[in-house]
C-alpha atoms as a PDB file:
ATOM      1  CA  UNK A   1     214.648  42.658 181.753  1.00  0.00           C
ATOM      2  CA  UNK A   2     212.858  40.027 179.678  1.00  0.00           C
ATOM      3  CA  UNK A   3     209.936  42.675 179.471  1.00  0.00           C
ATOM      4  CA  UNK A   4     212.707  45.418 178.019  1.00  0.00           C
ATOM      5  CA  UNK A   5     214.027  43.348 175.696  1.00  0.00           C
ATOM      6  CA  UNK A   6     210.551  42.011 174.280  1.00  0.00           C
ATOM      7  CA  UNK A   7     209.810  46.034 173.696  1.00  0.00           C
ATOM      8  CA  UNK A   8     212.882  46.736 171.761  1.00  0.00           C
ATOM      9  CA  UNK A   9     212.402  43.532 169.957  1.00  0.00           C
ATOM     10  CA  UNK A  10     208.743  44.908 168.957  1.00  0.00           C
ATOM     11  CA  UNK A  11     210.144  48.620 168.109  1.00  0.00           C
ATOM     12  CA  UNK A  12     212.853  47.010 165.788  1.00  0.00           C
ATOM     13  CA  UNK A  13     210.207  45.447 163.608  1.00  0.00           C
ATOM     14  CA  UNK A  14     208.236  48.619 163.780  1.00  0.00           C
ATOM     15  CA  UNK A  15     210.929  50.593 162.581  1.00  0.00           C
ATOM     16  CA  UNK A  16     212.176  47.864 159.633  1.00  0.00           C
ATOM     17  CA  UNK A  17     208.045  47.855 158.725  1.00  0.00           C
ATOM     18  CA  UNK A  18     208.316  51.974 158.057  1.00  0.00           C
ATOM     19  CA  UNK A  19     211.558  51.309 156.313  1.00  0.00           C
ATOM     20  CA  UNK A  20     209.542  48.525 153.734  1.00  0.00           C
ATOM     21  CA  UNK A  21     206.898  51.376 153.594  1.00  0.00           C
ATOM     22  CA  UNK A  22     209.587  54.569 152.596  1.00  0.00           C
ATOM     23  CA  UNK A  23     208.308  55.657 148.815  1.00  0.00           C
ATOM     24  CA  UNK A  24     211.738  54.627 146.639  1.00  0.00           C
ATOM     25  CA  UNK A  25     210.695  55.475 143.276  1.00  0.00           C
ATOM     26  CA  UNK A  26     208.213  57.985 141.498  1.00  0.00           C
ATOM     27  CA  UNK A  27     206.923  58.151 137.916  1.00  0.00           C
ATOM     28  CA  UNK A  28     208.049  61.746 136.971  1.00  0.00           C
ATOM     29  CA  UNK A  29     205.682  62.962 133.650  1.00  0.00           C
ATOM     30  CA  UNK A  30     202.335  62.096 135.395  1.00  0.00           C
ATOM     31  CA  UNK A  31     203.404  63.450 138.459  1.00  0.00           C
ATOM     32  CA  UNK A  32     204.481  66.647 136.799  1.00  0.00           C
ATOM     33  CA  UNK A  33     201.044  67.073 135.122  1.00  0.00           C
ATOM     34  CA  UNK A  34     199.196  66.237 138.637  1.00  0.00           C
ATOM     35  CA  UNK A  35     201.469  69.228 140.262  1.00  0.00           C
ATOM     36  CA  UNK A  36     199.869  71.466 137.158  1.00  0.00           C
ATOM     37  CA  UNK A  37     196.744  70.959 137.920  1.00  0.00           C
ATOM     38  CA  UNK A  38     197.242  71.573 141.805  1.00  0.00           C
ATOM     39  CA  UNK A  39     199.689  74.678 140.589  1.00  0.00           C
ATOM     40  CA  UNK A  40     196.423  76.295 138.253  1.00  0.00           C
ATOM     41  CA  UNK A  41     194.148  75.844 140.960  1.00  0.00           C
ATOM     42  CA  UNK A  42     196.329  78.091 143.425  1.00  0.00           C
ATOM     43  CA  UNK A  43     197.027  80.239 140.554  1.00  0.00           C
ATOM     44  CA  UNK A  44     192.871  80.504 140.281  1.00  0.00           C
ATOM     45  CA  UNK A  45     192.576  81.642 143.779  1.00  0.00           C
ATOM     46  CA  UNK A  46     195.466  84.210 143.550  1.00  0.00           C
ATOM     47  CA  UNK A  47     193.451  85.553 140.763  1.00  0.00           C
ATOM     48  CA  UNK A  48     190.121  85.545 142.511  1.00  0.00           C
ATOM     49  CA  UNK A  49     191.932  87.759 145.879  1.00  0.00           C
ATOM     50  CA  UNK A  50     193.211  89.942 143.154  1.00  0.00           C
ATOM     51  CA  UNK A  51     189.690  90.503 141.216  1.00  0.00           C
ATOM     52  CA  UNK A  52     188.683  91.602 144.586  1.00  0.00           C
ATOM     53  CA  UNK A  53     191.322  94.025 145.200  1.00  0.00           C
ATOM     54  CA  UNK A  54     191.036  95.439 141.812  1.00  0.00           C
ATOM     55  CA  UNK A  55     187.546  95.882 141.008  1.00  0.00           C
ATOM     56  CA  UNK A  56     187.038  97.104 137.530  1.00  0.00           C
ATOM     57  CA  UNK A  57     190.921  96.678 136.200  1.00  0.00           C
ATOM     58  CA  UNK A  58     191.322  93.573 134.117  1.00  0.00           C
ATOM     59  CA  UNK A  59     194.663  91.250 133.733  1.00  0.00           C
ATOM     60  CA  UNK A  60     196.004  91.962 130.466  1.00  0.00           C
ATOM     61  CA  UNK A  61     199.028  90.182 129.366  1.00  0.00           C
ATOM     62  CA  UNK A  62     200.144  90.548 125.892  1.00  0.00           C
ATOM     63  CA  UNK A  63     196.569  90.895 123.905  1.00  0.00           C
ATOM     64  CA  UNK A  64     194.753  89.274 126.320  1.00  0.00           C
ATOM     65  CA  UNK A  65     192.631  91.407 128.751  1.00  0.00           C
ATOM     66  CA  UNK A  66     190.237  89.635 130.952  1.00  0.00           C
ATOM     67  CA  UNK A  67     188.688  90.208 134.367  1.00  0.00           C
ATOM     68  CA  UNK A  68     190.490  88.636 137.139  1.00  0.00           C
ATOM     69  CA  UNK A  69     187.292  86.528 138.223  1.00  0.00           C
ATOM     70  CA  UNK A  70     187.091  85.129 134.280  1.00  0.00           C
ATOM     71  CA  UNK A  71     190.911  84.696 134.844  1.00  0.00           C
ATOM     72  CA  UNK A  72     190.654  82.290 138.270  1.00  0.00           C
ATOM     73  CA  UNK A  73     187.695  80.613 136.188  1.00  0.00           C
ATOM     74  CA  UNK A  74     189.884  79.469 132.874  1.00  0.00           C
ATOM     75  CA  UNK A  75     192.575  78.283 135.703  1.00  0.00           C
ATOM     76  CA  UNK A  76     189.964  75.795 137.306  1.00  0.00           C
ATOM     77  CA  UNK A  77     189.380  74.681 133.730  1.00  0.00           C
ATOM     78  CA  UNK A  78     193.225  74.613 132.717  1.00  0.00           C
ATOM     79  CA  UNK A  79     193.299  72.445 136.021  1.00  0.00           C
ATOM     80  CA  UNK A  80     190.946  69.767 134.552  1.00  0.00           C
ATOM     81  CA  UNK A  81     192.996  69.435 131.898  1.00  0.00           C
ATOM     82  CA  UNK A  82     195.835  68.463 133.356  1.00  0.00           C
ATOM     83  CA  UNK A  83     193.916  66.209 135.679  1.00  0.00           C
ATOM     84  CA  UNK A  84     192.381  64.925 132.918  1.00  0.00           C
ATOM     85  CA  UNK A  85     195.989  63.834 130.944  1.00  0.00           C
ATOM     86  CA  UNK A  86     197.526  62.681 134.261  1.00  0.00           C
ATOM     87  CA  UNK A  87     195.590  59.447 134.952  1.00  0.00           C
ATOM     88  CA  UNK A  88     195.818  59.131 130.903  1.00  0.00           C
ATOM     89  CA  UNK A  89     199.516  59.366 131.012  1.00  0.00           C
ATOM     90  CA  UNK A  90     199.964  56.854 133.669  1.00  0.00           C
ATOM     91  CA  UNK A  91     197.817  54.435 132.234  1.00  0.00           C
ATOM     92  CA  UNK A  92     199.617  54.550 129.174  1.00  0.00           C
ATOM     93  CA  UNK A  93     202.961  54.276 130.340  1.00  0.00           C
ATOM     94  CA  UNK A  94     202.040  51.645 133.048  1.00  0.00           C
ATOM     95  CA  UNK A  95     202.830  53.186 135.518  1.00  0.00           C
ATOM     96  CA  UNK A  96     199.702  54.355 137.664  1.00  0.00           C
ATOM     97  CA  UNK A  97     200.685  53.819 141.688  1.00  0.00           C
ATOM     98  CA  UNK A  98     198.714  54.635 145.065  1.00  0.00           C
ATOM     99  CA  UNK A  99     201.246  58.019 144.936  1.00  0.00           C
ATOM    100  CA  UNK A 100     199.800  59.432 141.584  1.00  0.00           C
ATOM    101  CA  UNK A 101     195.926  58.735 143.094  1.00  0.00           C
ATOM    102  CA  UNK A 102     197.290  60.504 146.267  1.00  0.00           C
ATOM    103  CA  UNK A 103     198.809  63.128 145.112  1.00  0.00           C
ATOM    104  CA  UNK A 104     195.517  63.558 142.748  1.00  0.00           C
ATOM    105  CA  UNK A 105     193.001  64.157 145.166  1.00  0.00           C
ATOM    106  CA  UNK A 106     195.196  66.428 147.015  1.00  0.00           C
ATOM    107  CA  UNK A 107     195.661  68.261 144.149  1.00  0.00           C
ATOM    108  CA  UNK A 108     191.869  68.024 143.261  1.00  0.00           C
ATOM    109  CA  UNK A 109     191.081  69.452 146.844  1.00  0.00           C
ATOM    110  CA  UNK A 110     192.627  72.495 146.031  1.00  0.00           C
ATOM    111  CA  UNK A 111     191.648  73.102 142.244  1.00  0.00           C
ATOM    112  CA  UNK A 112     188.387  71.888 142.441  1.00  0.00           C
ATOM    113  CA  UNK A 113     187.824  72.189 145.856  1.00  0.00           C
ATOM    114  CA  UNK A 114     189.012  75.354 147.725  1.00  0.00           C
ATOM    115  CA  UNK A 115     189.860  77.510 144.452  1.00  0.00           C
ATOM    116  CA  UNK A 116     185.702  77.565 142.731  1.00  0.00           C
ATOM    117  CA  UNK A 117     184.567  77.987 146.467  1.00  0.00           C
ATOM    118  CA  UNK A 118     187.033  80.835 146.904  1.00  0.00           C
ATOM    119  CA  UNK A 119     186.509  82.300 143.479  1.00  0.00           C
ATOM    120  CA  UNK A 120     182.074  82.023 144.187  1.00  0.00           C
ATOM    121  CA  UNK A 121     183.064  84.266 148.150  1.00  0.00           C
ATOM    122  CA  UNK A 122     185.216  87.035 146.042  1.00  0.00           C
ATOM    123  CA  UNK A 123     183.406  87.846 143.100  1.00  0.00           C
ATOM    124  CA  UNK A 124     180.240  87.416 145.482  1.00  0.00           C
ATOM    125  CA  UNK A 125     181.343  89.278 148.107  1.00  0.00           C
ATOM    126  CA  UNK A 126     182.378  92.333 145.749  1.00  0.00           C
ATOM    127  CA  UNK A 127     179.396  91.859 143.223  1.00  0.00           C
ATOM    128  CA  UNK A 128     176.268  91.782 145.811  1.00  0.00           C
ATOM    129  CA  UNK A 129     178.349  94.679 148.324  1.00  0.00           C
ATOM    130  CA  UNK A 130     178.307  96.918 144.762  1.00  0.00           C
ATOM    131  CA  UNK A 131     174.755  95.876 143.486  1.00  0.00           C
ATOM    132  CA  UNK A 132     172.602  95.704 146.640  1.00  0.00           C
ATOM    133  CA  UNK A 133     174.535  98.063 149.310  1.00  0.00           C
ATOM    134  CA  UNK A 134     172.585  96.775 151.910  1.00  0.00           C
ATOM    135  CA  UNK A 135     172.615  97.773 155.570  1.00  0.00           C
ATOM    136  CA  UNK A 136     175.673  96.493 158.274  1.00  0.00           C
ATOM    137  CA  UNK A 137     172.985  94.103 159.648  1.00  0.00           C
ATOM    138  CA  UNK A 138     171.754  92.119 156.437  1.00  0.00           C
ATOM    139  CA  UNK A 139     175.771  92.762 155.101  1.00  0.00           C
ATOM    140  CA  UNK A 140     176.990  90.562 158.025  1.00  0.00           C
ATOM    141  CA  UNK A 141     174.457  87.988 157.521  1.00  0.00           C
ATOM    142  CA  UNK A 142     174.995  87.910 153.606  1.00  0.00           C
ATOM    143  CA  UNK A 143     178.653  87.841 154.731  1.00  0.00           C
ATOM    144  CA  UNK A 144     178.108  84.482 156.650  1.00  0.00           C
ATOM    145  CA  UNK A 145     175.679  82.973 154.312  1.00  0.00           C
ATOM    146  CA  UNK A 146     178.652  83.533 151.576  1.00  0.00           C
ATOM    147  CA  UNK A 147     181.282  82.276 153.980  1.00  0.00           C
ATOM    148  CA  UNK A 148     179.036  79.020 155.710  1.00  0.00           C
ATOM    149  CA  UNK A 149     177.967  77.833 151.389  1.00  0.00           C
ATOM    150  CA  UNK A 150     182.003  77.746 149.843  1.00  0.00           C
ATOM    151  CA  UNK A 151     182.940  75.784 153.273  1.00  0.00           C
ATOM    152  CA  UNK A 152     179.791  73.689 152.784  1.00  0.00           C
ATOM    153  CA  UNK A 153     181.378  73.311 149.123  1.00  0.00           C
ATOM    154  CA  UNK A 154     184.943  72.391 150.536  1.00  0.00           C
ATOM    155  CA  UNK A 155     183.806  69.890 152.815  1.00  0.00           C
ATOM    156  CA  UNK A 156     181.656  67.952 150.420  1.00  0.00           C
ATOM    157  CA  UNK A 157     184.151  67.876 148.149  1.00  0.00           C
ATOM    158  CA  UNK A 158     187.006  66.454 150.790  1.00  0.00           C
ATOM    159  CA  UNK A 159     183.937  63.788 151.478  1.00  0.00           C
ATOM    160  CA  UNK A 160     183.913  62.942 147.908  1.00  0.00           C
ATOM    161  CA  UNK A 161     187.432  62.493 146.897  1.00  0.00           C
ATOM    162  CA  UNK A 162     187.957  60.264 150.438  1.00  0.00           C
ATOM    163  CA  UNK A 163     185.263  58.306 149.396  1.00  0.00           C
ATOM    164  CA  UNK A 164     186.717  57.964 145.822  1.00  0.00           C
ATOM    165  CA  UNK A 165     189.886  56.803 147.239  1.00  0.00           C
ATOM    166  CA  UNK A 166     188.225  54.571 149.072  1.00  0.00           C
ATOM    167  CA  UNK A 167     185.786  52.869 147.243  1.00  0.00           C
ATOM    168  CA  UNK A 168     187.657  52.688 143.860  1.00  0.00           C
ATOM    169  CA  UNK A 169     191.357  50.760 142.260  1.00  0.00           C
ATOM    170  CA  UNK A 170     193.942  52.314 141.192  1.00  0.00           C
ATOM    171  CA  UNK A 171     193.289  51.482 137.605  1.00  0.00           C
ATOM    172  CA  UNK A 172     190.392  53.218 136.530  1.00  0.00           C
ATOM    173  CA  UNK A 173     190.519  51.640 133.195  1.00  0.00           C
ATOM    174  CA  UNK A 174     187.211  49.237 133.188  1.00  0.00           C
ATOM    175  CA  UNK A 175     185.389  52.234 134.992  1.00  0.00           C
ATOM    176  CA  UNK A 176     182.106  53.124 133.305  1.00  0.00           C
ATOM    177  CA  UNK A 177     180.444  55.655 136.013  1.00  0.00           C
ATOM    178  CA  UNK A 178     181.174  57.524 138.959  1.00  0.00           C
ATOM    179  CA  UNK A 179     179.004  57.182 142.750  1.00  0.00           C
ATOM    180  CA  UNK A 180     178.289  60.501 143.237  1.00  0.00           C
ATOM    181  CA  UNK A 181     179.009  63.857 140.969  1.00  0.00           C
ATOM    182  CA  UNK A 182     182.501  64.171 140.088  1.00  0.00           C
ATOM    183  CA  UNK A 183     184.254  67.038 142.014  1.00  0.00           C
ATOM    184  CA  UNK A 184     185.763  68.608 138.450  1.00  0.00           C
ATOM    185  CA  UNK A 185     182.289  68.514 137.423  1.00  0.00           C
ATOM    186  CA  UNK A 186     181.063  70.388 139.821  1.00  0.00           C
ATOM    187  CA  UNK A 187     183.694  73.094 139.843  1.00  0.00           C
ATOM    188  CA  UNK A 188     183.011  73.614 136.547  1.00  0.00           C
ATOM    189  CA  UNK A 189     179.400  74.654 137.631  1.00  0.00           C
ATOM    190  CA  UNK A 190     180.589  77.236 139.622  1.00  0.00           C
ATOM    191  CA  UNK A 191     183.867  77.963 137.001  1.00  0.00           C
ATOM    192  CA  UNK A 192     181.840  78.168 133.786  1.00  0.00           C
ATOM    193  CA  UNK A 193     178.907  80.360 135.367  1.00  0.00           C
ATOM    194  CA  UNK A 194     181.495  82.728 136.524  1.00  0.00           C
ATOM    195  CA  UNK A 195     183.614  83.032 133.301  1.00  0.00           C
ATOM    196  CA  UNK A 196     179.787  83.407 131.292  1.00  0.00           C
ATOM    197  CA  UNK A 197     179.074  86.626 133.849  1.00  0.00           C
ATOM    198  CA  UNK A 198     182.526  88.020 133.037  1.00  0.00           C
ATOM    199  CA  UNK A 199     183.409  87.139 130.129  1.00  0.00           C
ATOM    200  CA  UNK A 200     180.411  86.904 128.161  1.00  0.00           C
ATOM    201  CA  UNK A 201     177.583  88.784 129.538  1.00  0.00           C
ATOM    202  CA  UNK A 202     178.851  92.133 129.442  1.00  0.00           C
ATOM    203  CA  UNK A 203     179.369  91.609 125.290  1.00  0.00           C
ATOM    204  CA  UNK A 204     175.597  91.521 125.860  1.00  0.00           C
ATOM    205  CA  UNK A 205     175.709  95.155 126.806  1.00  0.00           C
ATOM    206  CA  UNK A 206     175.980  96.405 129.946  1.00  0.00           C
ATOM    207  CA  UNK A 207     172.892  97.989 131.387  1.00  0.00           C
ATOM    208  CA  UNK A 208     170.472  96.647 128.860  1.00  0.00           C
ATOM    209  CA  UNK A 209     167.775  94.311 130.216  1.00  0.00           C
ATOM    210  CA  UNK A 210     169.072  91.174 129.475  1.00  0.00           C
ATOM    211  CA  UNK A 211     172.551  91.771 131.184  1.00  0.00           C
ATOM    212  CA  UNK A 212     170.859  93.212 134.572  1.00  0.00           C
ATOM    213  CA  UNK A 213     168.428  90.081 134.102  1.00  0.00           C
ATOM    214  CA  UNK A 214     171.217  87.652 133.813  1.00  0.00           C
ATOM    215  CA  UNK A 215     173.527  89.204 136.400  1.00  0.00           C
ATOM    216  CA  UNK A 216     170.662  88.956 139.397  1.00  0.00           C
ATOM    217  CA  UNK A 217     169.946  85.175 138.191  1.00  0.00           C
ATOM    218  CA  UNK A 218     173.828  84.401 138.076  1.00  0.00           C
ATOM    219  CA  UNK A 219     174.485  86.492 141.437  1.00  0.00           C
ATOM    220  CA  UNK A 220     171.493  85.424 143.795  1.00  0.00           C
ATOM    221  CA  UNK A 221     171.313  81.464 142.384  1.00  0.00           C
ATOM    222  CA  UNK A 222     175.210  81.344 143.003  1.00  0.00           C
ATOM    223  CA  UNK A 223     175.181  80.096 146.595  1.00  0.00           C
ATOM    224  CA  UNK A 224     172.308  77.955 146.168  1.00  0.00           C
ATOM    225  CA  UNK A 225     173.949  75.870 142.704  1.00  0.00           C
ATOM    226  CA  UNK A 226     177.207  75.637 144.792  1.00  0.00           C
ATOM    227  CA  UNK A 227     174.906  73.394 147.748  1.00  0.00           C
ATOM    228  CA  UNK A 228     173.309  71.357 145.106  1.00  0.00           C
ATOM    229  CA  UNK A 229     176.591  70.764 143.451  1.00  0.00           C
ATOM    230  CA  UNK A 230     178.050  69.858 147.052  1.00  0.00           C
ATOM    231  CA  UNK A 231     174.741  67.488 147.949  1.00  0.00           C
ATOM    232  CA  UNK A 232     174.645  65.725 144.263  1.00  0.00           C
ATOM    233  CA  UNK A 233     178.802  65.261 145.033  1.00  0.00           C
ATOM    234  CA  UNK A 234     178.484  63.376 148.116  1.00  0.00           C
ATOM    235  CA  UNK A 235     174.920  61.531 147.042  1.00  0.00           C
ATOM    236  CA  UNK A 236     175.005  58.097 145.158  1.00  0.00           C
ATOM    237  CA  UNK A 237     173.354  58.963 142.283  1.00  0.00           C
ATOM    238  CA  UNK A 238     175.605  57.373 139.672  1.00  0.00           C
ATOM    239  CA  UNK A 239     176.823  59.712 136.403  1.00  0.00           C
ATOM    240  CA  UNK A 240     178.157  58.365 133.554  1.00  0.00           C
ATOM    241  CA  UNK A 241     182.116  58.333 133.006  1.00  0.00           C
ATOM    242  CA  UNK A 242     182.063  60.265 129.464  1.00  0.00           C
ATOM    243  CA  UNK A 243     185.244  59.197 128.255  1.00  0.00           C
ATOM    244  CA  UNK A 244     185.246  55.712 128.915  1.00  0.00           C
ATOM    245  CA  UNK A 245     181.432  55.622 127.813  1.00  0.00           C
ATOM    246  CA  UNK A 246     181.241  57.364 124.961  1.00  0.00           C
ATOM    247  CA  UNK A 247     184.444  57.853 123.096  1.00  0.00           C
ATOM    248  CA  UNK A 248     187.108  54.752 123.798  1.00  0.00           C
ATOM    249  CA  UNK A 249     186.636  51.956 121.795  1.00  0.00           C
ATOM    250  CA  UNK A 250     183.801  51.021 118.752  1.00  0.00           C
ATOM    251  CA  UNK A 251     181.134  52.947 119.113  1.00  0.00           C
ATOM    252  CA  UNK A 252     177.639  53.179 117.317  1.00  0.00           C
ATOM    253  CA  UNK A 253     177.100  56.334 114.829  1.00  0.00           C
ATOM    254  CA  UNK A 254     175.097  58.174 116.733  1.00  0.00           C
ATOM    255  CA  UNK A 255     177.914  58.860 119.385  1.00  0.00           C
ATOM    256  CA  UNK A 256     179.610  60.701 115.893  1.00  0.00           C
ATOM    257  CA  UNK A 257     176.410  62.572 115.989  1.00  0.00           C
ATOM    258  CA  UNK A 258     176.645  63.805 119.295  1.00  0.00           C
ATOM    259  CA  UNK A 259     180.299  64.460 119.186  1.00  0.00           C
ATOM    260  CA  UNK A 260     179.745  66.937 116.323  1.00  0.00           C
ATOM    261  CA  UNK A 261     176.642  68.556 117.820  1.00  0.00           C
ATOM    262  CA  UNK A 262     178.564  69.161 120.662  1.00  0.00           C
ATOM    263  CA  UNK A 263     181.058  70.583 118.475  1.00  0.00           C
ATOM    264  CA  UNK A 264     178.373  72.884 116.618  1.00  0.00           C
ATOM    265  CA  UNK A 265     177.239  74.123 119.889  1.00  0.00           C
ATOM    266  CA  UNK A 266     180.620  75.703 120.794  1.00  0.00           C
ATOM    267  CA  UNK A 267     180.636  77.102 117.671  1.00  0.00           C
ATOM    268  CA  UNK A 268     177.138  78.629 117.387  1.00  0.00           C
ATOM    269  CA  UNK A 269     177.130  80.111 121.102  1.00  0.00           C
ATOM    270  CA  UNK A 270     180.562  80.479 122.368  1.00  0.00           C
ATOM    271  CA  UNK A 271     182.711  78.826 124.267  1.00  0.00           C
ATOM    272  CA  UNK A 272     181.250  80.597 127.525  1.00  0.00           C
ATOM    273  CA  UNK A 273     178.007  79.759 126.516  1.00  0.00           C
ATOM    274  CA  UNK A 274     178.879  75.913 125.855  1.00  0.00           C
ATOM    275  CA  UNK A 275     180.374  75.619 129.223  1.00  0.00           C
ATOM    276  CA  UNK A 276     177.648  76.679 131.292  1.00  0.00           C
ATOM    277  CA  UNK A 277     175.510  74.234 129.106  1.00  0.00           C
ATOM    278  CA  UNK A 278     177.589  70.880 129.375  1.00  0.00           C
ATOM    279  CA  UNK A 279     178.759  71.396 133.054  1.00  0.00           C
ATOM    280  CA  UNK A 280     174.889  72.118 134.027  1.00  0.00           C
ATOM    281  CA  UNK A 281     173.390  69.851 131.728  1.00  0.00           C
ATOM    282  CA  UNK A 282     176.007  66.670 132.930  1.00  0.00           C
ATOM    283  CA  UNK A 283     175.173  67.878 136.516  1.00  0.00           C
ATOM    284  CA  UNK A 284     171.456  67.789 136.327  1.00  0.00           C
ATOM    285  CA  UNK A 285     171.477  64.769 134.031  1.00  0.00           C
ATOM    286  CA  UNK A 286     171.895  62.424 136.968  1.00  0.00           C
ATOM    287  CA  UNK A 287     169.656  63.755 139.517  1.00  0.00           C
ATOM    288  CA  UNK A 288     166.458  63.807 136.782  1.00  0.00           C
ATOM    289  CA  UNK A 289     167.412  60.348 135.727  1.00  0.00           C
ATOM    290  CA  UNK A 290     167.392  59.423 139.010  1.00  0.00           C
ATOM    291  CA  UNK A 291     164.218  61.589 140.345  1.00  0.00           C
ATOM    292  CA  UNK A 292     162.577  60.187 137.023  1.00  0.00           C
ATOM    293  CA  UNK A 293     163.153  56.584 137.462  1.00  0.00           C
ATOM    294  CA  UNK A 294     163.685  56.116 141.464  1.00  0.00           C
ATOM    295  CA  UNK A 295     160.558  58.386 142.811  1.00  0.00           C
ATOM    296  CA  UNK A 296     158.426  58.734 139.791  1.00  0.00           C
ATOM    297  CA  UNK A 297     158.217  55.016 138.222  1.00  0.00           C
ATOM    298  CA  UNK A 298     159.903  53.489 141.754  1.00  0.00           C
ATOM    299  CA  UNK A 299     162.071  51.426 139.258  1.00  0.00           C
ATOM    300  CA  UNK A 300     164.486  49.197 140.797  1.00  0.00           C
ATOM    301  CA  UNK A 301     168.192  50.601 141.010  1.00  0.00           C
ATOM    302  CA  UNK A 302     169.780  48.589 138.664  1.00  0.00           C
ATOM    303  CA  UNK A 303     167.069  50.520 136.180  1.00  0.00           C
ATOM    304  CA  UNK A 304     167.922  54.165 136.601  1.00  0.00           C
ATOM    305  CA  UNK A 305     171.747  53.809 136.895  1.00  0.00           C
ATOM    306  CA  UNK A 306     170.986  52.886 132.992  1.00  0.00           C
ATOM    307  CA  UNK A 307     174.353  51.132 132.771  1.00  0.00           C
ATOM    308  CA  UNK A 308     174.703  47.572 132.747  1.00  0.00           C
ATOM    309  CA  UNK A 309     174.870  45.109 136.415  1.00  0.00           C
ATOM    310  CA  UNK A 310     178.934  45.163 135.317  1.00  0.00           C
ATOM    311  CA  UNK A 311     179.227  48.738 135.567  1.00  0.00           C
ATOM    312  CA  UNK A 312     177.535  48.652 138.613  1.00  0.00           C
ATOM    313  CA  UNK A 313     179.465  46.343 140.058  1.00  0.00           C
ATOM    314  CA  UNK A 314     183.046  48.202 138.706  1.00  0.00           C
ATOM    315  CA  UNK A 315     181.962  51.329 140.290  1.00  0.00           C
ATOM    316  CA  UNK A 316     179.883  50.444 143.530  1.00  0.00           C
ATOM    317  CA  UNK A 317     176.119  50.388 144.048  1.00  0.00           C
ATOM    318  CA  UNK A 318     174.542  53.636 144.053  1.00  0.00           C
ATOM    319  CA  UNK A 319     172.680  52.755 147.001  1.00  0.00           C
ATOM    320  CA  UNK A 320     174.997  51.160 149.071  1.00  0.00           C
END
């Protein structure tokens, strides 16, 4: 009897500890923005099946006509958009919670996760069936290669947002870097070199050397980018938080400088174009900074982080 009661004595406390756990209260306007970027990346894979199915049609709504791939692509870029203003909203309003960095990797698992390795199998899967025709034999083994890279993709993505959770606060605020390649990053890899094959090579002209050129080097480096963007994610090479580096607070002139180059790029070669630049460029920035200064010169690691020992300390050591 004693033994019973000690039991129910232990299951009431469990029970009144669940109770002191239940979520009460929500902040609604972050949240909101964090279900629109979760909503645009399902939108981008419902696009990417449908580019499949479709083949040559386009979307067109209103004046805009697009192909479905370059569709899915601007989703997974509307996506970071709204993940971008959701941890800015919070942090204005004070109200940033263990819910809102939650719910933002689960949303990040699907837009940034699931929907670029989904959109890279489609348009992949249609593109190389259409261009090569090979035989059933090679087709299955292409078909698995496809299949085994986007779930490579998924899974080092999952790794990296756990480990984000993990390792960082809830107030990103002093943050100057990030462990590890950012998983919006590297779906906009995969998103912008997608959206410059549809939506910008063909203005090119199709058949002419230079598209053919470009749409084997796109096509057949695909599945190899998306494994280096899924190694570099769950690495520790650090990368460089842009926004907290580079444009909050005072900074020197030349970050103007850079700001309007930047600006002048998108101008002079297209939005397409620019995209494929800064997401590549960002993405390869770390890894030569960190080949250069780790294997070539064998610096210490505090050197080729190239932040400061308090930004390595805010954001974990990149060898740890």
């Amino acid at each position: 009897m004693l033994e019973s009661g000690t039991n129910k004595a232990k299951k009431r406390n469990l029970l009144r500890r669940v109770r002191r756990q239940r979520l009460k209260y929500i902040t609604i306007l972050p949240s909101l923005i964090t279900l629109l970027n979760g909503i645009c990346g399902f939108a981008a894979i419902g696009f990417a099946s449908k580019g499949f199915s479709a083949g040559l049609v386009n979307f067109s709504f209103h004046r805009i006509e697009l192909p479905y791939f370059a569709i899915a692509g601007y989703m997974i870029f509307c996506a970071m958009i709204a993940d971008m203003l959701d941890g800015r909203v919070a942090r204005m309003s004070h109200t940033t919670s263990s819910f809102g960095g939650q719910l933002d990797s689960l949303c990040d698992i699907v837009s940034f996760g699931v929907a670029p390795a989904f959109l890279m199998l489609k348009i992949l899967e249609y593109k190389l069936t259409v261009l090569v025709e090979p035989t059933p034999v090679f087709s299955d083994f292409l078909s698995r290669f496809i299949w085994l890279t986007a779930a490579i993709y998924i899974a080092c993505a999952a790794i990296r947002l756990a480990r984000f959770n993990v390792e960082n606060e809830e107030d990103e605020t002093e943050h100057m870097s990030f462990v590890g390649l950012p998983v919006p990053a590297a779906a906009g890899v995969l998103a912008s070199l997608v959206v410059f094959y549809e939506d910008m090579l063909p203005s090119l002209g199709t058949g002419s050397a230079v598209y053919n050129i470009g749409e084997s080097l796109i096509l057949y480096s695909l599945p190899f980018v998306a494994i280096g963007a899924a190694l570099l994610m769950i690495s520790r090479i650090p990368y460089p938080h842009l926004i907290n580096q580079y444009f909050k607070g005072r900074k020197p002139v030349t970050h103007l400088f850079w700001s309007v180059a930047i600006i002048g790029l998108i101008y002079l070669c297209g939005l397409q174009s620019a995209l494929v630049i800064s997401f590549c460029g960002f993405s390869l920035s770390g890894f030569v900074r960190w080949f250069y200064y780790r294997i070539i010169l064998k610096a210490p690691r505090q050197t080729y982080t190239g932040l400061s020992v308090k930004l390595a300390e805010t954001t974990g050591s990149p060898d740890d």
